[in-house]
Protein backbone atom coordinates (compact mmCIF):
# COMPACT_ATOMS: atom_id res chain seq x y z
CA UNK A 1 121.91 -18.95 -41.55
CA UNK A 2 122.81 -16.98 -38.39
CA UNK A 3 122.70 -13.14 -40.07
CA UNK A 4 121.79 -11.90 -43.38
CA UNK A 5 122.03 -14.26 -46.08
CA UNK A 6 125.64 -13.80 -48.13
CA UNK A 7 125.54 -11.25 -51.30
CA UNK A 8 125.26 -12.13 -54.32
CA UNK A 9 127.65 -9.98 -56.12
CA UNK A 10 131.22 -10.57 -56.63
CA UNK A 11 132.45 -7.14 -55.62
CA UNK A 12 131.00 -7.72 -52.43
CA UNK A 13 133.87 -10.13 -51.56
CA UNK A 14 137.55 -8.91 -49.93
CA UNK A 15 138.77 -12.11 -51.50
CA UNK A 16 138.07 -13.90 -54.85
CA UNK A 17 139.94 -16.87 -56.18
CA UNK A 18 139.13 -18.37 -59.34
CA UNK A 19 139.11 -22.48 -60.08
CA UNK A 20 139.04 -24.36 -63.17
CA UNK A 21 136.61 -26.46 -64.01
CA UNK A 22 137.57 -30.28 -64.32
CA UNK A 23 135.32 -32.95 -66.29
CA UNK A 24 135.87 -34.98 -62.93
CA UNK A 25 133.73 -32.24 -61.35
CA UNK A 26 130.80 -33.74 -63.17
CA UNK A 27 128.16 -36.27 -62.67
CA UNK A 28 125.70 -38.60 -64.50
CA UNK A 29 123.72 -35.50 -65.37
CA UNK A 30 126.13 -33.72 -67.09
CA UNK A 31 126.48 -30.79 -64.72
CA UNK A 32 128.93 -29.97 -61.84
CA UNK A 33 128.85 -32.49 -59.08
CA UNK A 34 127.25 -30.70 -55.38
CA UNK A 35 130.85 -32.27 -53.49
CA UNK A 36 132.48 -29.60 -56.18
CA UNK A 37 130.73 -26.76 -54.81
CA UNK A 38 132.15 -27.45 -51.24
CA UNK A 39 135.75 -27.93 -52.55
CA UNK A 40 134.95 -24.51 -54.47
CA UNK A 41 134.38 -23.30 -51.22
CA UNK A 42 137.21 -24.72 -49.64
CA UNK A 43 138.96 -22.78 -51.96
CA UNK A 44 138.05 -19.53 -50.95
CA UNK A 45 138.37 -20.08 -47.58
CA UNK A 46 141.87 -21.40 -47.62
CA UNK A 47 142.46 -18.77 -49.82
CA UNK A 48 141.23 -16.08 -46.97
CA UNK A 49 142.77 -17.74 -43.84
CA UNK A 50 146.02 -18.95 -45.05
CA UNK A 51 147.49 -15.79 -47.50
CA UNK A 52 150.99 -15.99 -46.96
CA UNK A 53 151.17 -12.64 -47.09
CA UNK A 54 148.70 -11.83 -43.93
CA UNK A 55 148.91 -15.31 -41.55
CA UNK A 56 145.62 -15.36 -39.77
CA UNK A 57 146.85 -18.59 -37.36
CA UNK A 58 149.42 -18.44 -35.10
CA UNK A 59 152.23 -21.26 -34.84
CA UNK A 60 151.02 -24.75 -33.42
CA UNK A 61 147.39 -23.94 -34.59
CA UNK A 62 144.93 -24.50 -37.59
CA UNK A 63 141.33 -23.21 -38.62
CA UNK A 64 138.88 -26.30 -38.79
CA UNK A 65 135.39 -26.16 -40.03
CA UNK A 66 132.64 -26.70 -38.15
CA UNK A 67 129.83 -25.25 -40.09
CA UNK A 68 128.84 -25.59 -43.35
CA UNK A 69 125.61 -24.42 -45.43
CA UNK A 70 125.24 -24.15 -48.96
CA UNK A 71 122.71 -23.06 -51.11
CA UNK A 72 122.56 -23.94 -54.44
CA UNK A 73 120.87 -20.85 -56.96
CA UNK A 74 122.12 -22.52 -60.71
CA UNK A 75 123.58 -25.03 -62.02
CA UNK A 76 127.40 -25.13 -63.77
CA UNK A 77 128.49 -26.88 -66.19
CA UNK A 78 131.98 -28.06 -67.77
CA UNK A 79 134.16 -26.58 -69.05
CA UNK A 80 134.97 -22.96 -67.50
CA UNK A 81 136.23 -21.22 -64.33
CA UNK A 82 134.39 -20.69 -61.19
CA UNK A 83 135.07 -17.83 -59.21
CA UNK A 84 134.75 -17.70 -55.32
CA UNK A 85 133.98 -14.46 -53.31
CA UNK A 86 134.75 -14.86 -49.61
CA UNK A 87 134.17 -12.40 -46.71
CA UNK A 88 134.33 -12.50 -43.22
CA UNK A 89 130.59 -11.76 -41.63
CA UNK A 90 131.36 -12.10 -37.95
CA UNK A 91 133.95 -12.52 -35.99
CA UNK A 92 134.04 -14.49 -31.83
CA UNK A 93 135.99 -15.24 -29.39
CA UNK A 94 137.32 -17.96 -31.26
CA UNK A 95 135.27 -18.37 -34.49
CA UNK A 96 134.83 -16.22 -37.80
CA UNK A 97 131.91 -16.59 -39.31
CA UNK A 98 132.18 -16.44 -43.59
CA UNK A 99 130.31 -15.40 -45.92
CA UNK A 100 130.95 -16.80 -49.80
CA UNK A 101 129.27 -16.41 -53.02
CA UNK A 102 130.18 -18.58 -56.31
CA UNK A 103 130.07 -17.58 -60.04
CA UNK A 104 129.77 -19.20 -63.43
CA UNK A 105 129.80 -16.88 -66.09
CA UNK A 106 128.27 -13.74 -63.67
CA UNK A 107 125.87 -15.77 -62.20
CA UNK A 108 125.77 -16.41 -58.84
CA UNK A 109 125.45 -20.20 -58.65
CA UNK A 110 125.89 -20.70 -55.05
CA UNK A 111 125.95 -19.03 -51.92
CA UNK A 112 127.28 -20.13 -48.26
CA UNK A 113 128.31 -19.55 -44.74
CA UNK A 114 130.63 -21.49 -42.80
CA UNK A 115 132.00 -21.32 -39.47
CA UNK A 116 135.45 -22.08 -38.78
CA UNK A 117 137.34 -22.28 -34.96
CA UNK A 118 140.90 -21.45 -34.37
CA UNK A 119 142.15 -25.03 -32.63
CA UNK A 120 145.29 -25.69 -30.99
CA UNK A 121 147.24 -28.64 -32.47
CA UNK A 122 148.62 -29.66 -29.50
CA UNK A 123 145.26 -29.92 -27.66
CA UNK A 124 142.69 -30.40 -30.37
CA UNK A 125 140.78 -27.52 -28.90
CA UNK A 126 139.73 -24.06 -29.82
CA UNK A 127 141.20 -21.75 -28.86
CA UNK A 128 140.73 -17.62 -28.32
CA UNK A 129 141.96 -15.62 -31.58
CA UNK A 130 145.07 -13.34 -30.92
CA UNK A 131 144.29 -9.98 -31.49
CA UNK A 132 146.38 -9.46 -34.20
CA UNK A 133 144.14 -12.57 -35.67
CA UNK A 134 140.95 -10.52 -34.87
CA UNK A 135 142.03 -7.52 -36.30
CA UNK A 136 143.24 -8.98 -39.82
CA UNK A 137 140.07 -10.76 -39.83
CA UNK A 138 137.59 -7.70 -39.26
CA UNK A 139 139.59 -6.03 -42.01
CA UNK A 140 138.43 -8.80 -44.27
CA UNK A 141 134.53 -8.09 -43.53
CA UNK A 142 131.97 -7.38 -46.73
CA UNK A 143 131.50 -3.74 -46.91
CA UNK A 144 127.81 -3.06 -45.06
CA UNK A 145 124.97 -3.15 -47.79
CA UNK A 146 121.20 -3.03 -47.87
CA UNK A 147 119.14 -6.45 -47.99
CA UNK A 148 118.52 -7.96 -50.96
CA UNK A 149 114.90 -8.81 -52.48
């Protein structure tokens, strides 16, 4: 990971979604699928760069990934929620880096970072973030905290 490694506490998060559990979400072992902790994380992410109420991308452009790591800290299994802390951790000329942290039960399962670029639909290239952009996104960072053991 590029910085500090994501927290592992839910409060530490600007933005929490929750997701339900499906029995599709597990495997042969009898525990939640890995491909389910990504779309968890898709979750939070969408949930942080596309709020209705604060748009983060203009008209005529979308956030792709282009960076994803995930580290897997416990296992989940069916049935329950999942909740999914997501904060931005750094923010370029046309990146945001994000931080995210997933919980079963008040364990932290999972934590990740992903990079995502501001592209223009029209081109299929980044492009800078608008200021405006920028700014919502720095308001969205994780509060500063010490390391963690």
């Amino acid at each position: 990971m590029t910085q500090s490694p994501p927290p592992r506490t839910l409060d530490a998060y600007p933005c929490r979604v929750v997701d339900v559990l499906r029995f599709a979400d597990t495997d042969r072992v009898g525990h939640v699928n890995n491909a389910a902790f990504a779309t968890f994380c898709e979750s939070g992410r969408v949930a942080l760069l596309y709020d209705p109420k604060q748009p983060l991308a203009p008209a005529g452009t979308n956030f792709v990934i282009a960076r994803l790591v995930l580290d897997f800290r416990a296992e989940i299994n069916y049935p329950g929620t999942v909740e999914i802390g997501t904060a931005v951790a750094r923010v370029g000329r046309s990146s945001a880096t994000l931080h995210q942290a997933l919980f079963h039960n008040g364990t932290c399962v999972a934590t990740a970072e992903s990079i995502v670029v501001l592209m223009d639909e029209a081109t299929r290239r980044s492009t800078p973030l608008p200021q405006e952009s920028v700014q919502a996104l720095e308001r969205l960072m994780a509060p500063a905290r010490a390391p963690e053991a």
